[in-house]
Each structure stands twice: as structure tokens, then as C-alpha cells.
N, C-alpha and C. Protein backbone atom coordinates (compact mmCIF):
# COMPACT_ATOMS: atom_id res chain seq x y z
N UNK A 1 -19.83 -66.41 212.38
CA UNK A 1 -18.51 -66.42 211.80
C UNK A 1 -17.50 -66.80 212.87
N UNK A 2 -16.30 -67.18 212.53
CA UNK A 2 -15.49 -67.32 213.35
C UNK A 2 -14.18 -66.80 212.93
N UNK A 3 -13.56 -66.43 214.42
CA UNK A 3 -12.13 -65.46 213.76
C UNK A 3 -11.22 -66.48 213.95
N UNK A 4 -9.89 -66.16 212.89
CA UNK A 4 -8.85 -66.96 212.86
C UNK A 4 -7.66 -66.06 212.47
N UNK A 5 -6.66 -66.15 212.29
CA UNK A 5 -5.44 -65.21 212.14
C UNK A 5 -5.75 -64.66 210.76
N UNK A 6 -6.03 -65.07 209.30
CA UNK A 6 -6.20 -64.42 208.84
C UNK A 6 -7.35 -63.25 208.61
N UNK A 7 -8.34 -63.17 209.25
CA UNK A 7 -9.59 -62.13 209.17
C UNK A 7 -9.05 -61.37 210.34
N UNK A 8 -8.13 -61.72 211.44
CA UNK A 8 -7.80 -60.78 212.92
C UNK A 8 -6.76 -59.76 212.02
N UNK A 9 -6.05 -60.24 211.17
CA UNK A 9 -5.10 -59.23 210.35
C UNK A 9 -5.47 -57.88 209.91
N UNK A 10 -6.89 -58.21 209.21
CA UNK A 10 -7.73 -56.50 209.41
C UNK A 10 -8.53 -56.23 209.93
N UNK A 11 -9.16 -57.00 211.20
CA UNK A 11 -9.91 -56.05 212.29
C UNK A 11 -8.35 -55.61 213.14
N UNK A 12 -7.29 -55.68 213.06
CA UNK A 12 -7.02 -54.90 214.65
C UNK A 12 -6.95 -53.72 215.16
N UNK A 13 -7.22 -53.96 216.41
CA UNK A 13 -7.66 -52.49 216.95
C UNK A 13 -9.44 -52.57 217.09
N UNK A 14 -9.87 -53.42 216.35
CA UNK A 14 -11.16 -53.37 216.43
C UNK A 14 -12.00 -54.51 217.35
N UNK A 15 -12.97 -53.94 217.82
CA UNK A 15 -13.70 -55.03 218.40
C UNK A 15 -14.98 -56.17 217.91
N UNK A 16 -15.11 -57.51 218.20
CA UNK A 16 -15.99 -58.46 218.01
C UNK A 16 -16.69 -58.74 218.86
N UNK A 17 -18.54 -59.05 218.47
CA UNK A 17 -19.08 -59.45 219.14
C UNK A 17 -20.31 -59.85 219.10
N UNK A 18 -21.12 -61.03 219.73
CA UNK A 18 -22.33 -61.30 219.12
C UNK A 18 -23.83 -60.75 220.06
N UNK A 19 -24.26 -61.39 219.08
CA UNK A 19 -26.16 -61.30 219.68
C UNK A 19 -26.27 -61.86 220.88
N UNK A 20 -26.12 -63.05 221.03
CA UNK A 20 -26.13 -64.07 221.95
C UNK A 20 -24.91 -64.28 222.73
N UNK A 21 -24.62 -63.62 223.31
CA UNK A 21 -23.17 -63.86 224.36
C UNK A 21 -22.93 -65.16 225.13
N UNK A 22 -22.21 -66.40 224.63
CA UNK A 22 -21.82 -67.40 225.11
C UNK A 22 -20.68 -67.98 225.29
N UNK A 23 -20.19 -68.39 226.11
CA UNK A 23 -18.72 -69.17 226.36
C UNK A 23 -17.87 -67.59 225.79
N UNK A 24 -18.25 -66.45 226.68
CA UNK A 24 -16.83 -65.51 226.57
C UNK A 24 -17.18 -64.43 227.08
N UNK A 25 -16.43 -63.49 227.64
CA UNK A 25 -16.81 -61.88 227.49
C UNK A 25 -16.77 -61.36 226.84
N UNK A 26 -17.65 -61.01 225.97
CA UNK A 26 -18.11 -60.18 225.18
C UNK A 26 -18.21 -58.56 225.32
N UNK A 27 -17.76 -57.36 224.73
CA UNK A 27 -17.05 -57.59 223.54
C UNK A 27 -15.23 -57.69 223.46
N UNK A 28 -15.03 -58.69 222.42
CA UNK A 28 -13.40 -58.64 222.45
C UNK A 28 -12.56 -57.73 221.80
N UNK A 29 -11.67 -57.79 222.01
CA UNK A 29 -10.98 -56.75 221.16
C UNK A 29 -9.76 -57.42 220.83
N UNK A 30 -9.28 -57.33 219.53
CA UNK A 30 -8.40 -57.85 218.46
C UNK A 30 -7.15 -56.58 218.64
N UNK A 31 -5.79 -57.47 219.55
CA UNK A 31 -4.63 -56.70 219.95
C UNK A 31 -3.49 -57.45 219.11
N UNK A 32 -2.75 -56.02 218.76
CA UNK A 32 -1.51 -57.00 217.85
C UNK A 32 -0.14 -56.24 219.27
N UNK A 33 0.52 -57.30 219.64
CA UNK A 33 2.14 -56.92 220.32
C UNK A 33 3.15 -58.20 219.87
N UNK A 34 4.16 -57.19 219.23
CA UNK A 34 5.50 -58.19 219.12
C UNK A 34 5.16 -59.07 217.94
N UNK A 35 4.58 -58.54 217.28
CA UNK A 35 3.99 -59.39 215.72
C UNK A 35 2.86 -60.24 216.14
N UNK A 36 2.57 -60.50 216.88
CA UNK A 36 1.41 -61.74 217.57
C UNK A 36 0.17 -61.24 217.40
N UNK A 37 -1.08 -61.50 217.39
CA UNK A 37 -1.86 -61.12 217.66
C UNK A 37 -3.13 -61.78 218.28
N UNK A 38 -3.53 -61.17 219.46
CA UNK A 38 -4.30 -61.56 220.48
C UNK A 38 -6.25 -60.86 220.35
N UNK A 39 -6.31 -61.62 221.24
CA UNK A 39 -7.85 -61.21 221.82
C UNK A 39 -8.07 -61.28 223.31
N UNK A 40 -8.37 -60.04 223.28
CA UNK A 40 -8.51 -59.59 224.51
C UNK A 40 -10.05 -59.76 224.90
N UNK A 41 -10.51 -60.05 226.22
CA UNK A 41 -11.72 -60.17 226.09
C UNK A 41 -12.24 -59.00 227.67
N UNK A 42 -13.45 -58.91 227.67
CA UNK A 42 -13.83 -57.54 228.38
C UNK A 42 -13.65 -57.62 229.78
N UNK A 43 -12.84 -58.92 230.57
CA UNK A 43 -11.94 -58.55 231.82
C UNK A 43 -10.80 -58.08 231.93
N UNK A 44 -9.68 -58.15 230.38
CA UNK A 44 -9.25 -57.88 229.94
C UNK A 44 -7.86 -59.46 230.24
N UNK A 45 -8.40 -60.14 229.83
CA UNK A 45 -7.41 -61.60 229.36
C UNK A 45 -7.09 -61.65 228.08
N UNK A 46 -5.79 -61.53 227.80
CA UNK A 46 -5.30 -62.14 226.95
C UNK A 46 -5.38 -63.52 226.05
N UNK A 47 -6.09 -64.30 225.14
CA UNK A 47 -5.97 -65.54 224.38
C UNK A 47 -5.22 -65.27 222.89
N UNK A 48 -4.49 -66.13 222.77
CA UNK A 48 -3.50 -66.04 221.32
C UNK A 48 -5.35 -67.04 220.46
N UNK A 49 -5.20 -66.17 219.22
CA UNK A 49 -6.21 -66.32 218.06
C UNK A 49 -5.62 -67.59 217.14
N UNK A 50 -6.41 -68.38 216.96
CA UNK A 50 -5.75 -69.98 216.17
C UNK A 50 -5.78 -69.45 214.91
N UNK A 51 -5.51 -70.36 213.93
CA UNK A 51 -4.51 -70.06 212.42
C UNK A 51 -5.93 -70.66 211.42
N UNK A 52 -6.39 -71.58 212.19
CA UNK A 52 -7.56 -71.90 211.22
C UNK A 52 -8.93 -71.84 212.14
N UNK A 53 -10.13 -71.86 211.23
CA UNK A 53 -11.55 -71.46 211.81
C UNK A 53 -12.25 -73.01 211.97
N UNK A 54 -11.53 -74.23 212.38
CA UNK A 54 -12.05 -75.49 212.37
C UNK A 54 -11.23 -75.76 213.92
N UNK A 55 -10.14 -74.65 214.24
CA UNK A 55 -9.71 -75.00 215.86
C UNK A 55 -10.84 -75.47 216.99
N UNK A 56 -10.24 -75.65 217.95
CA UNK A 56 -10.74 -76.02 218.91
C UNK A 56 -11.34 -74.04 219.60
N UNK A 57 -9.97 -73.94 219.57
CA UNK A 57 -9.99 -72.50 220.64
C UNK A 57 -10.74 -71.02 219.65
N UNK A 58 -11.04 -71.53 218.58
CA UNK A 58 -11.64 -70.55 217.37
C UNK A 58 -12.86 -69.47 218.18
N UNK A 59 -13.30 -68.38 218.14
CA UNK A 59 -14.28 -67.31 219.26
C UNK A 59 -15.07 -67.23 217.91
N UNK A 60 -16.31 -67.48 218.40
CA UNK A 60 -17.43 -67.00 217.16
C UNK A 60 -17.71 -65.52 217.66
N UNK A 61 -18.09 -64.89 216.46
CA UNK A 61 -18.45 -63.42 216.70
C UNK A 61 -19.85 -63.35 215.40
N UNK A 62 -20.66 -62.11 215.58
CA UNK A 62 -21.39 -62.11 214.52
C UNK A 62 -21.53 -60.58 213.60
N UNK A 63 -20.82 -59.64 214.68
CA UNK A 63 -20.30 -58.33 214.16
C UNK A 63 -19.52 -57.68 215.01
N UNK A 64 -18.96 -56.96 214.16
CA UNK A 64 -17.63 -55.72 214.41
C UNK A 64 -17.76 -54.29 214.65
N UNK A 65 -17.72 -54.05 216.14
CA UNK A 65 -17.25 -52.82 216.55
C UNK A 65 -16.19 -52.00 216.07
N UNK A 66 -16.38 -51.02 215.62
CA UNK A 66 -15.34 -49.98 215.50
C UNK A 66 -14.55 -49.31 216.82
């Protein structure tokens, strides 16, 4: 799957992450500040989440941490 602003709307607060850990640190976590909402990833960097799941910058995940 891949996240995009609308599916980050109801994980936040929650974390994503897959089987196969590639191209990221794994696991991320889905942060909302100032209306925005980000992904944080487990060095703890900040990336703004794209609007559609055909982006370039789109993070595949395959399940959700509570």
C-alpha cells in the first residue's frame, strides 16, 4: 500500500511499516503540526506526505502499528 494525505488523516499518531524494509527507516510515524501532516521516520526526520499515491515521494508500508 502506499500512504498519501488522505489514508495519513486516520492513522495519526500511529505508526507504518513493512516486511521488507527498503529505501527508509522503518518504522514511521504519521505526525500532524500546524494542520500539516508529516512522517517521521525512526532517526526521527521529518518528510511532508504527498496528496496522491502515484507521487514520486509516496512511502509504501504494508501494516500499522498502534
Amino acid at each position: 500500500m502506499k500512504l498519501n494525505i488522505a489514508k495519513a488523516k486516520e492513522l495519526v499518531g500511529k505508526k507504518i511499516d513493512c516486511k521488507v524494509r527498503r529505501f527508509g527507516y522503518y518504522p514511521m510515524e504519521i505526525k500532524e503540526r500546524d494542520g500539516e501532516l508529516y512522517l517521521k521516520d525512526a532517526v526521527g526526520v521529518c518528510m511532508p506526505i504527498p496528496e496522491r499515491e502515484d507521487d514520486f515521494n509516496c512511502h509504501d508500508y504494508d501494516f500499522i502499528i498502534d
